[in-house]
C-alpha atoms as a PDB file:
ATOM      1  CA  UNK A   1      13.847 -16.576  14.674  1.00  0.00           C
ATOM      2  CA  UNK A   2      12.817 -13.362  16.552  1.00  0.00           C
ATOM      3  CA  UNK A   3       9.953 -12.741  18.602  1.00  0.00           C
ATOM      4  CA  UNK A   4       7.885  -9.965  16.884  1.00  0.00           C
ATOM      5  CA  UNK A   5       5.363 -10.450  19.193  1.00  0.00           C
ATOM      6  CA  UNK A   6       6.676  -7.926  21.616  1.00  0.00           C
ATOM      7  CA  UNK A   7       8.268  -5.421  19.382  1.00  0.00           C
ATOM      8  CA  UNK A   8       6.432  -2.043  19.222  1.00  0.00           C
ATOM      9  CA  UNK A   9       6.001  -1.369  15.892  1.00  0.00           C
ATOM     10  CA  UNK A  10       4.665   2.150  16.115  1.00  0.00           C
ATOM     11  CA  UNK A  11       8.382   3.030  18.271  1.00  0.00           C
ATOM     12  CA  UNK A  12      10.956   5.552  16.422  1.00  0.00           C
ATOM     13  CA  UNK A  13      12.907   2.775  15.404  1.00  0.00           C
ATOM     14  CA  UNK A  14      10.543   1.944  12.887  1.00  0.00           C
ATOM     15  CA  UNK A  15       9.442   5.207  11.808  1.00  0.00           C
ATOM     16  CA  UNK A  16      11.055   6.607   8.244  1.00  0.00           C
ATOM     17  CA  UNK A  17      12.836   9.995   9.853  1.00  0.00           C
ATOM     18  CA  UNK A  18      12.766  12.261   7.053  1.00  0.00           C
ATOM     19  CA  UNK A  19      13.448  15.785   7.582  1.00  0.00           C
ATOM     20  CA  UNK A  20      10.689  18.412   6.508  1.00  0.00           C
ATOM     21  CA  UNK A  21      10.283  19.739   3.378  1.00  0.00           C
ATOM     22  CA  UNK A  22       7.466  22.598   4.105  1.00  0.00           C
ATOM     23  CA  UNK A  23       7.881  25.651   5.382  1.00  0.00           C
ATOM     24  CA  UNK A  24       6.193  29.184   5.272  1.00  0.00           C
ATOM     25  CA  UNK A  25       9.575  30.600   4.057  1.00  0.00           C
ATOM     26  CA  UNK A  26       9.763  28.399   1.415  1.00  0.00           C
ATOM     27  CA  UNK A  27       8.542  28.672  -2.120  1.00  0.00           C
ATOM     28  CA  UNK A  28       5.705  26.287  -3.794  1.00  0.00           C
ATOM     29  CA  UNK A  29       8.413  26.383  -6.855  1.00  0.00           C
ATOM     30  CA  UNK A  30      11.064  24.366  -4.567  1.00  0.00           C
ATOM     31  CA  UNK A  31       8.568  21.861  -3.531  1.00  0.00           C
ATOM     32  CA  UNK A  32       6.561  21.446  -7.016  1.00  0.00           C
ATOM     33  CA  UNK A  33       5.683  22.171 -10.199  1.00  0.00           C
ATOM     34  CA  UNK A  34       2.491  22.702 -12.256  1.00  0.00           C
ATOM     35  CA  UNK A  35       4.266  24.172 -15.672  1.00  0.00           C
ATOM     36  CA  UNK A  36       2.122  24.109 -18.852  1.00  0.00           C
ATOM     37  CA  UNK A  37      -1.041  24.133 -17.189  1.00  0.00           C
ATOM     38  CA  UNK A  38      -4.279  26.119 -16.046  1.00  0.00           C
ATOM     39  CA  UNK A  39      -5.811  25.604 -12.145  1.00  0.00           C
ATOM     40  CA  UNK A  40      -9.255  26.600 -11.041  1.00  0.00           C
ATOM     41  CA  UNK A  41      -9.415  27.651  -7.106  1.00  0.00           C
ATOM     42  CA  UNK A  42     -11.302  30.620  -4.869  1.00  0.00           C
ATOM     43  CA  UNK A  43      -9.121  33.492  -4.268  1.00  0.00           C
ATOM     44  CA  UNK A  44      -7.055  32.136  -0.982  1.00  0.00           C
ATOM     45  CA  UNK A  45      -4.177  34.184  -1.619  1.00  0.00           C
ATOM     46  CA  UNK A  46      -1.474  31.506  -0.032  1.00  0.00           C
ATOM     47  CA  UNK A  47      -2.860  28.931  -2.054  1.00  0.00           C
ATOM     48  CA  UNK A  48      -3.213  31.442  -5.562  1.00  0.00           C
ATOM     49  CA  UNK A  49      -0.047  32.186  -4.961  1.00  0.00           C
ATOM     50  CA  UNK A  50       1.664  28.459  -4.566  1.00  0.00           C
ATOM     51  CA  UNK A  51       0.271  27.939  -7.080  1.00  0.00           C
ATOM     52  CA  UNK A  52       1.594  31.195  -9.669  1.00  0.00           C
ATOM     53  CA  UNK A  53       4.748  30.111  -7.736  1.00  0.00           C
ATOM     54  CA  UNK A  54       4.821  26.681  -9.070  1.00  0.00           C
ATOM     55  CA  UNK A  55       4.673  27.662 -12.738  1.00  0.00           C
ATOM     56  CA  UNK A  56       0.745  27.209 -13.506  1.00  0.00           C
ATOM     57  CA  UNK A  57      -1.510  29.980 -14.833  1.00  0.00           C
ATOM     58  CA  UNK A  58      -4.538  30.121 -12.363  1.00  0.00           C
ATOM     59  CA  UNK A  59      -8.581  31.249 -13.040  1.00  0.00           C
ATOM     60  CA  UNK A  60      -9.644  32.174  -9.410  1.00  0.00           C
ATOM     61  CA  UNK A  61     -13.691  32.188  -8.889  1.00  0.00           C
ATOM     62  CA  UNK A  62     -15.303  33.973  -6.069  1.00  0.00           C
ATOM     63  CA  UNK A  63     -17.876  35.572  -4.835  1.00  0.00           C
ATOM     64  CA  UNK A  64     -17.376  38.787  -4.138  1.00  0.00           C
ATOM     65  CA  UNK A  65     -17.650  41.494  -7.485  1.00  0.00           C
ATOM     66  CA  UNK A  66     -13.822  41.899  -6.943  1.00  0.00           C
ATOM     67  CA  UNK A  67     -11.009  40.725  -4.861  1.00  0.00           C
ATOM     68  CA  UNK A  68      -9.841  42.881  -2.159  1.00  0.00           C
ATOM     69  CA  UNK A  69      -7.216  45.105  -3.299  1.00  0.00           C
ATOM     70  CA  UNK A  70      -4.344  44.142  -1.027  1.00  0.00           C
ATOM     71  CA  UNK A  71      -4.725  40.612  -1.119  1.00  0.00           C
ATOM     72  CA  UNK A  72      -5.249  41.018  -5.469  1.00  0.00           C
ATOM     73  CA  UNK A  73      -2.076  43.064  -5.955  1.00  0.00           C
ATOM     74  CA  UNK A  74      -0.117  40.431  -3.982  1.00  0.00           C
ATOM     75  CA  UNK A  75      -1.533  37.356  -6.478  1.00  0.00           C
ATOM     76  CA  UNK A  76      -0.899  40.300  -9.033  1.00  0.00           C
ATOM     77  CA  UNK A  77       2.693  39.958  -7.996  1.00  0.00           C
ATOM     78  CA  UNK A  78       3.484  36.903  -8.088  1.00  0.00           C
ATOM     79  CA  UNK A  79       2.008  36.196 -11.381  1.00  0.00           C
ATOM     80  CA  UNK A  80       4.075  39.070 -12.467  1.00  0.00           C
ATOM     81  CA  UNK A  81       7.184  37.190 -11.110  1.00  0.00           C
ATOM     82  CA  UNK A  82       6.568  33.590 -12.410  1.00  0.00           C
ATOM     83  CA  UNK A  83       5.356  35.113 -15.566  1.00  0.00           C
ATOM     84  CA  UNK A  84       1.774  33.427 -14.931  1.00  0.00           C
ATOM     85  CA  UNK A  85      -1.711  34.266 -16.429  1.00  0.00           C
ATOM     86  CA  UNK A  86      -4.076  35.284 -13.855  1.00  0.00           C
ATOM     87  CA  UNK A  87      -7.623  35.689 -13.866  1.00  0.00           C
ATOM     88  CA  UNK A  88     -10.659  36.482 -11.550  1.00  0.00           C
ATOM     89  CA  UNK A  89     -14.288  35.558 -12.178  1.00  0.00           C
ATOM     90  CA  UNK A  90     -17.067  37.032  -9.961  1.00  0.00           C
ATOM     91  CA  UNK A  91     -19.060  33.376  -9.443  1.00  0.00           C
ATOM     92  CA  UNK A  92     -22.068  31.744  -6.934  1.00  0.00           C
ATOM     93  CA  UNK A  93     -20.574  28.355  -7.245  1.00  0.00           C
ATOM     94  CA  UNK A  94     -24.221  27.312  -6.480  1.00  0.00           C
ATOM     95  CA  UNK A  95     -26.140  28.538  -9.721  1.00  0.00           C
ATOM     96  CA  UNK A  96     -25.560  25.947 -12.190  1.00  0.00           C
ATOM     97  CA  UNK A  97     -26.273  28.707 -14.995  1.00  0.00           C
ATOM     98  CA  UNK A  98     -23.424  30.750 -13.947  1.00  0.00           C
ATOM     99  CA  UNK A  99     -20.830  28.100 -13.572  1.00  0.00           C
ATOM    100  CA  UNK A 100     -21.679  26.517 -16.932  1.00  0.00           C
ATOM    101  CA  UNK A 101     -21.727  30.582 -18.256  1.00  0.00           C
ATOM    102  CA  UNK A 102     -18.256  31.443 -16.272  1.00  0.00           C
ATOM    103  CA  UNK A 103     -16.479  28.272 -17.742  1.00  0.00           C
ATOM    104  CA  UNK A 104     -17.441  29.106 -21.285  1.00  0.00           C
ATOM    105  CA  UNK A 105     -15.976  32.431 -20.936  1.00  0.00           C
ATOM    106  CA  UNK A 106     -12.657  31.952 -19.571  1.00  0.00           C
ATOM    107  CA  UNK A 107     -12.384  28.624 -21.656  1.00  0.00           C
ATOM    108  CA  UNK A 108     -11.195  30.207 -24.699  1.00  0.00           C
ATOM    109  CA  UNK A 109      -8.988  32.197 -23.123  1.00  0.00           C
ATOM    110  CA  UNK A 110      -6.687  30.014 -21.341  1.00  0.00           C
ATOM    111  CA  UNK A 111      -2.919  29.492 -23.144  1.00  0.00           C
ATOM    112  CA  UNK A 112      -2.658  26.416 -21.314  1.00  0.00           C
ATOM    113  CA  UNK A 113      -5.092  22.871 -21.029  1.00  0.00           C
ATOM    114  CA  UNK A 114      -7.280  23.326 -17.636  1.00  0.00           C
ATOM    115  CA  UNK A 115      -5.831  20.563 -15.804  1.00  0.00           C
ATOM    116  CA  UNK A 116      -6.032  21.213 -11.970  1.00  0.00           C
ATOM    117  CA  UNK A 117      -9.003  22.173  -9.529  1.00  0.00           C
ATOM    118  CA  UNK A 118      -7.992  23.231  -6.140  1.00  0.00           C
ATOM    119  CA  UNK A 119     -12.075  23.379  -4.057  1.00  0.00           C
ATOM    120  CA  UNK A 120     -11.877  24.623  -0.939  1.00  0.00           C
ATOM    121  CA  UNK A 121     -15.213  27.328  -1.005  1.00  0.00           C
ATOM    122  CA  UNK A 122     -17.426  26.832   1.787  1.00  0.00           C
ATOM    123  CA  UNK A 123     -19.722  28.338   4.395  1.00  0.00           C
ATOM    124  CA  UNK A 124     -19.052  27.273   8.287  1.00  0.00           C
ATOM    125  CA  UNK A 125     -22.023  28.569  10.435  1.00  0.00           C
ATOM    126  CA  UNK A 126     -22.050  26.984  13.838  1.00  0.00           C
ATOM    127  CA  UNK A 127     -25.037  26.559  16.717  1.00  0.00           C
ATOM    128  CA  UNK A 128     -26.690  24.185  18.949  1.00  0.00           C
ATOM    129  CA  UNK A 129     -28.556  21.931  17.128  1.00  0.00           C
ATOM    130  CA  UNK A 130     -31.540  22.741  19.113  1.00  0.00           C
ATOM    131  CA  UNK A 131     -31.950  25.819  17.713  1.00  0.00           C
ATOM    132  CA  UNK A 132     -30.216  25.557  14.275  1.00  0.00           C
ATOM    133  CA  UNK A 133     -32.115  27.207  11.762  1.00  0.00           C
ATOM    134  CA  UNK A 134     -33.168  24.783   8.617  1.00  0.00           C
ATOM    135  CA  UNK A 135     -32.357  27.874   6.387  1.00  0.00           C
ATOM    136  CA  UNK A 136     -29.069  27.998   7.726  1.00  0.00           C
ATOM    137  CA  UNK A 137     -28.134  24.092   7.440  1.00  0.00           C
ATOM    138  CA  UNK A 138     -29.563  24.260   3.832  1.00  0.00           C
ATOM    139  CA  UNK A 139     -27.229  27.051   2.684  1.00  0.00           C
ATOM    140  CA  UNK A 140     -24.115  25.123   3.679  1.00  0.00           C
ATOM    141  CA  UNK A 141     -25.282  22.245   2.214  1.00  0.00           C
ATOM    142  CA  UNK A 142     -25.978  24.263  -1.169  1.00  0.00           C
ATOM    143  CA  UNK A 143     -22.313  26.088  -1.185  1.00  0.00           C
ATOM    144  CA  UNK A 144     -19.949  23.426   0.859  1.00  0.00           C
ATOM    145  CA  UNK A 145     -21.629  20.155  -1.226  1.00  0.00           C
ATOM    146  CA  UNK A 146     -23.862  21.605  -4.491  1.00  0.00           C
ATOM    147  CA  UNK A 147     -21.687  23.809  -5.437  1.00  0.00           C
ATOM    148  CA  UNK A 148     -18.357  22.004  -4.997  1.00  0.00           C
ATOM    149  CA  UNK A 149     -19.991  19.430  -7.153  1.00  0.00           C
ATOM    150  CA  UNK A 150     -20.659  21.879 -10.019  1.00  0.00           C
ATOM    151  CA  UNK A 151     -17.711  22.819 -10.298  1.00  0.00           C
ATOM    152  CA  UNK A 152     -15.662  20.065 -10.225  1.00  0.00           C
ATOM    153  CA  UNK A 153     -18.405  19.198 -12.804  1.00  0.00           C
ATOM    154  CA  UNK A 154     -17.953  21.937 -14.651  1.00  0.00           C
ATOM    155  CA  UNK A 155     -13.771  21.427 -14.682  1.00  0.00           C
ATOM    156  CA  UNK A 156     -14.276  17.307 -15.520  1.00  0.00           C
ATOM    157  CA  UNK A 157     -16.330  18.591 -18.545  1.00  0.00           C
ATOM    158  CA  UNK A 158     -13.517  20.908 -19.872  1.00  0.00           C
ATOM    159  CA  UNK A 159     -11.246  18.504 -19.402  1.00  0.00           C
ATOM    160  CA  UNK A 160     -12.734  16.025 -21.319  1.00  0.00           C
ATOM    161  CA  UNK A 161     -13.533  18.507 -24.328  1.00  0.00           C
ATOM    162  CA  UNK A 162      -9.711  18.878 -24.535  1.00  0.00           C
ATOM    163  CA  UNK A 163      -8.633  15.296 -23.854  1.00  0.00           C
ATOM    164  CA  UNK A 164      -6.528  16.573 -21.208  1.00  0.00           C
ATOM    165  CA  UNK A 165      -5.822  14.368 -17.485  1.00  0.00           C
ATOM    166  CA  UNK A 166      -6.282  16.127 -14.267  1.00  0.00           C
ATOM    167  CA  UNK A 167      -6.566  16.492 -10.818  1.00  0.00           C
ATOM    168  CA  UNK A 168      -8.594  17.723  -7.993  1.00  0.00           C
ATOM    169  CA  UNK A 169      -8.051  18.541  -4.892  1.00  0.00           C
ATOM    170  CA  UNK A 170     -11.635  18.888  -2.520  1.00  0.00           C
ATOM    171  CA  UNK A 171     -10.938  20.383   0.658  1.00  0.00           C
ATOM    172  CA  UNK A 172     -13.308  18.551   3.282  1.00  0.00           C
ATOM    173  CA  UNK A 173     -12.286  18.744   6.958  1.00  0.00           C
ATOM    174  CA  UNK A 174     -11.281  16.177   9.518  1.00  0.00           C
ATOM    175  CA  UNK A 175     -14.299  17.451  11.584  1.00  0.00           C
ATOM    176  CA  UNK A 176     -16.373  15.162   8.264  1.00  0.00           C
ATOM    177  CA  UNK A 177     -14.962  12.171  10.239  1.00  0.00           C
ATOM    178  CA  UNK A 178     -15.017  12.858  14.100  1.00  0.00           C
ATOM    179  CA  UNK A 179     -17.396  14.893  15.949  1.00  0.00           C
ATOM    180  CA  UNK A 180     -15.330  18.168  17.729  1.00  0.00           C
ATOM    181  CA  UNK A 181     -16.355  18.182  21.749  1.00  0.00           C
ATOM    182  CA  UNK A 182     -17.360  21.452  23.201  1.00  0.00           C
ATOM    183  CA  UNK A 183     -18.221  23.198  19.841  1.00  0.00           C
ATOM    184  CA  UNK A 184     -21.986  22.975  18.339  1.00  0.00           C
ATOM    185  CA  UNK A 185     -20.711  22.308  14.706  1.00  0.00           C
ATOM    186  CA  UNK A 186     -23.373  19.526  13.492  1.00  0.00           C
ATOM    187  CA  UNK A 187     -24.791  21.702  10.587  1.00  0.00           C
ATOM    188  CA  UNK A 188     -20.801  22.294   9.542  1.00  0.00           C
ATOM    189  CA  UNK A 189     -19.854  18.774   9.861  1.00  0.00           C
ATOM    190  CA  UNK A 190     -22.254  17.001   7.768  1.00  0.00           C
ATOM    191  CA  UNK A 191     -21.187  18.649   4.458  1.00  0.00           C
ATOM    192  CA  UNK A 192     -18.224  18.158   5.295  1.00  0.00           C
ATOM    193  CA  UNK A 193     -18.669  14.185   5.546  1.00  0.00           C
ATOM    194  CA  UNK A 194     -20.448  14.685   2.575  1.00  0.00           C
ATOM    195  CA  UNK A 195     -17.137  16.122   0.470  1.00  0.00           C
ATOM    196  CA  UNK A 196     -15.274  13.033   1.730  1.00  0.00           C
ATOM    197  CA  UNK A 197     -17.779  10.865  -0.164  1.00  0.00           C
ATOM    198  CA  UNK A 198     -18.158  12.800  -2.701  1.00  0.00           C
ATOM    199  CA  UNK A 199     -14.684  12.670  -3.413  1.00  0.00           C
ATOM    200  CA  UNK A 200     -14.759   8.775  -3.403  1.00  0.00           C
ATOM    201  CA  UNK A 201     -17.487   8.794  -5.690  1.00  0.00           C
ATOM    202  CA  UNK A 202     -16.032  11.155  -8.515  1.00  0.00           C
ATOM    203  CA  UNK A 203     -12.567   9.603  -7.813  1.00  0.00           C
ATOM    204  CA  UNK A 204     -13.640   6.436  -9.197  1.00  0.00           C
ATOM    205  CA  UNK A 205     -15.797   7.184 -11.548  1.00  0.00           C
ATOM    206  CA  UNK A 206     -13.479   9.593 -13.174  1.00  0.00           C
ATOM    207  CA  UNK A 207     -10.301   7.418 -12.266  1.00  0.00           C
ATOM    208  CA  UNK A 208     -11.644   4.179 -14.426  1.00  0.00           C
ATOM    209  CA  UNK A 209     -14.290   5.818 -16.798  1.00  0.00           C
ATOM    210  CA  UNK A 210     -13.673   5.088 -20.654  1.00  0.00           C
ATOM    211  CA  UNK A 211     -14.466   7.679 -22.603  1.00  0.00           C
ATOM    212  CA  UNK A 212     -12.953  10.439 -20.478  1.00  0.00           C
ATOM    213  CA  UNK A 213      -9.296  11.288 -19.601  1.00  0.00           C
ATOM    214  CA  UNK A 214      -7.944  10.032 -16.100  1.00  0.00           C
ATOM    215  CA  UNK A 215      -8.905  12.393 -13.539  1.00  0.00           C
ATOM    216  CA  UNK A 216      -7.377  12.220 -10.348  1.00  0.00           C
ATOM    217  CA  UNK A 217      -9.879  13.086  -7.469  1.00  0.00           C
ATOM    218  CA  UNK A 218      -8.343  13.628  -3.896  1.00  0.00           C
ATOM    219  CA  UNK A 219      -9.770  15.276  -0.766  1.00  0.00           C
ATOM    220  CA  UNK A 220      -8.101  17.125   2.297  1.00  0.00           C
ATOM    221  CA  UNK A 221      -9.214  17.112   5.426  1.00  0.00           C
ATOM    222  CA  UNK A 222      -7.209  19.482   8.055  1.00  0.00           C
ATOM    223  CA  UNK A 223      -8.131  20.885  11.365  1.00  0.00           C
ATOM    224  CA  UNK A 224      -8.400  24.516  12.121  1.00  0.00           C
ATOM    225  CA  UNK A 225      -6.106  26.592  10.195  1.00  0.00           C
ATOM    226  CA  UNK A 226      -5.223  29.889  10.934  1.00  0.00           C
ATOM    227  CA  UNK A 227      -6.904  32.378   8.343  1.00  0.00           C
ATOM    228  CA  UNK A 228      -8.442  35.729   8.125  1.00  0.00           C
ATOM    229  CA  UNK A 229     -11.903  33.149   7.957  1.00  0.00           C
ATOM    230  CA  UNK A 230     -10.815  31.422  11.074  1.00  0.00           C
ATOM    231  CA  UNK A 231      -9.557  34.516  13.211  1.00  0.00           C
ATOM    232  CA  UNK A 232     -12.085  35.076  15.783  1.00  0.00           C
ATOM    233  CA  UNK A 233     -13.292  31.388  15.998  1.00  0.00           C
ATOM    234  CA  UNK A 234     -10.079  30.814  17.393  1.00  0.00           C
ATOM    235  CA  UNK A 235     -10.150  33.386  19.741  1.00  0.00           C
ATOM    236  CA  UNK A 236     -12.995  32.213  21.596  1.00  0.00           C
ATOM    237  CA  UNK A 237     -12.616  30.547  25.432  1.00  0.00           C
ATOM    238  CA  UNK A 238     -10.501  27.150  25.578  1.00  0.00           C
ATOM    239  CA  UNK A 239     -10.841  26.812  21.838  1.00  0.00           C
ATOM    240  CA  UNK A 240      -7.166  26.375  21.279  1.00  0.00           C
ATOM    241  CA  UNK A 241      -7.013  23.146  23.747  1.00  0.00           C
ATOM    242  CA  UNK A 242     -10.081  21.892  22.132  1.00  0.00           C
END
């Protein structure tokens, strides 16, 4: 018998090589698909449009009155292309009114069962914690946590109206699990932590729950990613080797 003892399990030999699949050239439609089916996100337009590009219609909430023109007629595109329903709702995720108000609206109009929720709205405001203003901390908490939780609320609720299974996708952050060094980011962080939990709790609530339809809940958690949002955060000092 072999001595395992001394073998390095974490060594290339016992890593599965497989080669990668993603890339920024490549289409969401050769990776996966969402046919026959409705998907709630903010207006990102790479994600709106892996998502067209996949084969499901997609109901984008926001907050501004209307989407910006050039990133709109790109989403318009696509949707053209993949013959995909697109629509854009004007929405402060945190007024429970208006979510319940938005959802009723579009509701009807969907050809296909709502059966996806892609969350990835938030606020990141950063400062020492010294001088972090209360205001400020509250504010994230209301958009990153309260209303992340309305509307996945809001989308568990249709779905169990039309007996349909789903899945969600909350977009957290690994900075919810470590604490960045160098970068004042405490009133960030803690929703962020928060998501992850939150995502544990709906997950099995909504995973085992009789009475509704199986729900898949699943959370995200990347580092920085480079976005028109994240742009001149990561052009500050040193901020790349941190």
């Amino acid at each position: 018998m072999s001595n395992t003892s001394d073998c390095n399990v974490h060594g290339p030999e016992f890593r599965e090589a497989k080669p990668s699949q993603g890339h920024p050239a490549r289409p969401a439609s050769k990776l996966f698909r969402l046919d026959n089916r409705t998907t709630i996100s903010s207006l990102g337009t790479t994600l709106a449009i892996a998502i067209l590009e996949s084969g499901a219609d997609i109901v984008c909430l926001d907050i501004p009155p209307t989407p910006t023109a050039a990133n709109w007629n790109k989403v318009e595109a696509t949707a053209t292309n993949h013959a995909g329903q697109l629509f854009y709702y004007s929405l402060d995720i945190t007024d429970e009114n208006a979510v319940a108000e938005t959802f009723a609206t579009f509701g009807p109009t969907l050809r296909y069962p709502l059966k996806g929720l892609v969350s990835c709205a938030g606020l990141s405001l950063n400062g020492t914690s010294t001088d972090f203003p209360a205001a400020s901390f509250c504010r994230m908490l209301d958009i990153n946590v309260t209303g992340t939780f309305l509307v996945a609320q809001a989308t568990a609720r249709e779905m169990a109206k039309t007996r349909s299974t789903g899945s969600m996708v909350l977009v957290a952050s690994m900075s919810g699990y470590v604490s960045n060094k160098g970068v004042d980011t405490a009133g960030c962080n803690a929703p962020k932590a928060a998501i992850y939990q939150l995502t544990c709790s709906l997950a099995a609530e909504w995973g085992s729950r009789v009475g509704i339809p199986l729900i898949r809940v699943n959370s995200l958690s990347p580092g920085y990613i480079r976005t028109a949002a994240t742009a001149e955060a990561l052009q500050k000092p040193g901020m790349e080797s941190q």
